[in-house]
Protein backbone atom coordinates (compact mmCIF):
# COMPACT_ATOMS: atom_id res chain seq x y z
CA UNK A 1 42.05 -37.84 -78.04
CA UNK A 2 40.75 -36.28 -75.05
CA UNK A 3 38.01 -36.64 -72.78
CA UNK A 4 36.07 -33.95 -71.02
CA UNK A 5 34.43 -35.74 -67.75
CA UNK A 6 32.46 -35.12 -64.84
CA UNK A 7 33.38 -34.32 -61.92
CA UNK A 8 32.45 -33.39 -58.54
CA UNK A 9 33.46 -29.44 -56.97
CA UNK A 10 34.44 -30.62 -53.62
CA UNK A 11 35.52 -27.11 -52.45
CA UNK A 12 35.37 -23.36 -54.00
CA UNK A 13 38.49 -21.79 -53.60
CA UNK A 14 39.48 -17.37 -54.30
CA UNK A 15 40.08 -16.40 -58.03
CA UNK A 16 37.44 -18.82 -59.85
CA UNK A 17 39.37 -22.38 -58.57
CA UNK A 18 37.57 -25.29 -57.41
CA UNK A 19 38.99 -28.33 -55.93
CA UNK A 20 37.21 -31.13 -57.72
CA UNK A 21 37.46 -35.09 -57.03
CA UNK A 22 36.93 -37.93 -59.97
CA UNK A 23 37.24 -41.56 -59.02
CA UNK A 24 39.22 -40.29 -55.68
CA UNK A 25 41.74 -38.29 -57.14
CA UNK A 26 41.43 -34.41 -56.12
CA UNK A 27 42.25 -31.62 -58.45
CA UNK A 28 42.47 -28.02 -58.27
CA UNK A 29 40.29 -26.43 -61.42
CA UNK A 30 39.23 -22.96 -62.69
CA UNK A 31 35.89 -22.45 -62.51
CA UNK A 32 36.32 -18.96 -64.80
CA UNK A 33 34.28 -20.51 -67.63
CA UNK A 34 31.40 -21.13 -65.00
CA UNK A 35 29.16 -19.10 -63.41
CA UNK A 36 27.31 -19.67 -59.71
CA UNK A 37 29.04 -23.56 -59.16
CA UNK A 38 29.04 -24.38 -55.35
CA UNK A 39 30.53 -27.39 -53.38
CA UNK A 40 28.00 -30.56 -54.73
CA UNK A 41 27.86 -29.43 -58.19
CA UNK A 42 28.53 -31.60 -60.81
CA UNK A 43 30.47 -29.46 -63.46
CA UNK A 44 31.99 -30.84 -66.72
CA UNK A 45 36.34 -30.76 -66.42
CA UNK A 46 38.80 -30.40 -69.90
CA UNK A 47 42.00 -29.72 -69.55
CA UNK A 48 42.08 -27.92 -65.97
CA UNK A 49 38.56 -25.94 -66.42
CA UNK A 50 35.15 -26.30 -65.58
CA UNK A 51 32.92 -26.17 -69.05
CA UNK A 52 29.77 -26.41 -67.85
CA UNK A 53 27.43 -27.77 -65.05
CA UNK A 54 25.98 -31.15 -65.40
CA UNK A 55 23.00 -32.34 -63.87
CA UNK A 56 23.98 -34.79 -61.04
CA UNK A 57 22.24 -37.76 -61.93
CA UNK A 58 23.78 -37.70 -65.53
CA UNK A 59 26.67 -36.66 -64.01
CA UNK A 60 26.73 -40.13 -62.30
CA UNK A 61 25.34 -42.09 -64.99
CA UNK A 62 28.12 -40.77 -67.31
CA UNK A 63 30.66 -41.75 -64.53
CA UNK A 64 29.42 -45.49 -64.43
CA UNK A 65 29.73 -45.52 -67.82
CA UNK A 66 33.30 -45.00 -67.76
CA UNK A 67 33.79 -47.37 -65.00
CA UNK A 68 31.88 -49.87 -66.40
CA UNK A 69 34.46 -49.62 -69.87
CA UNK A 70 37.07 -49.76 -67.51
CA UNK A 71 36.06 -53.16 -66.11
CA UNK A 72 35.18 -54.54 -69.52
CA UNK A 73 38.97 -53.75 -70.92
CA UNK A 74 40.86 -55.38 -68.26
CA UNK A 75 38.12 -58.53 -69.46
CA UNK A 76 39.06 -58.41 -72.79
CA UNK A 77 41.24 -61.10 -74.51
């Protein structure tokens, strides 16, 4: 299964790349699938490319989401 997630362009780098950050881990990304993304977007990540941009405050609910699951596993019995 895979997961396509949000993520936040930290920096816009030559050739369509983007340095992105989820839950503190920075990643370099192509950005050739997206048009007009600029450091603060919010752009949806699969795989080593941006899909899409994302709204930033769904972009952030979606993230809590994922946290919150996290916390909830490491609960479970």
């Amino acid at each position: 299964m895979c997961l396509a997630m949000p993520s936040k362009v930290v920096d816009v780098l030559n050739d369509d790349m983007a340095i992105i950050e989820l839950g503190g881990v920075k990643k370099t990304i192509s950005l050739g699938l997206v048009e007009d993304v600029t450091p603060g977007d919010y752009v949806i990540v699969h795989v080593g490319y941006a899909l899409s941009k994302i709204d930033e405050d769904e972009a952030l609910k979606t993230i809590a989401l994922f946290e919150e699951m996290t916390k909830n596993e490491s609960v479970a019995p």
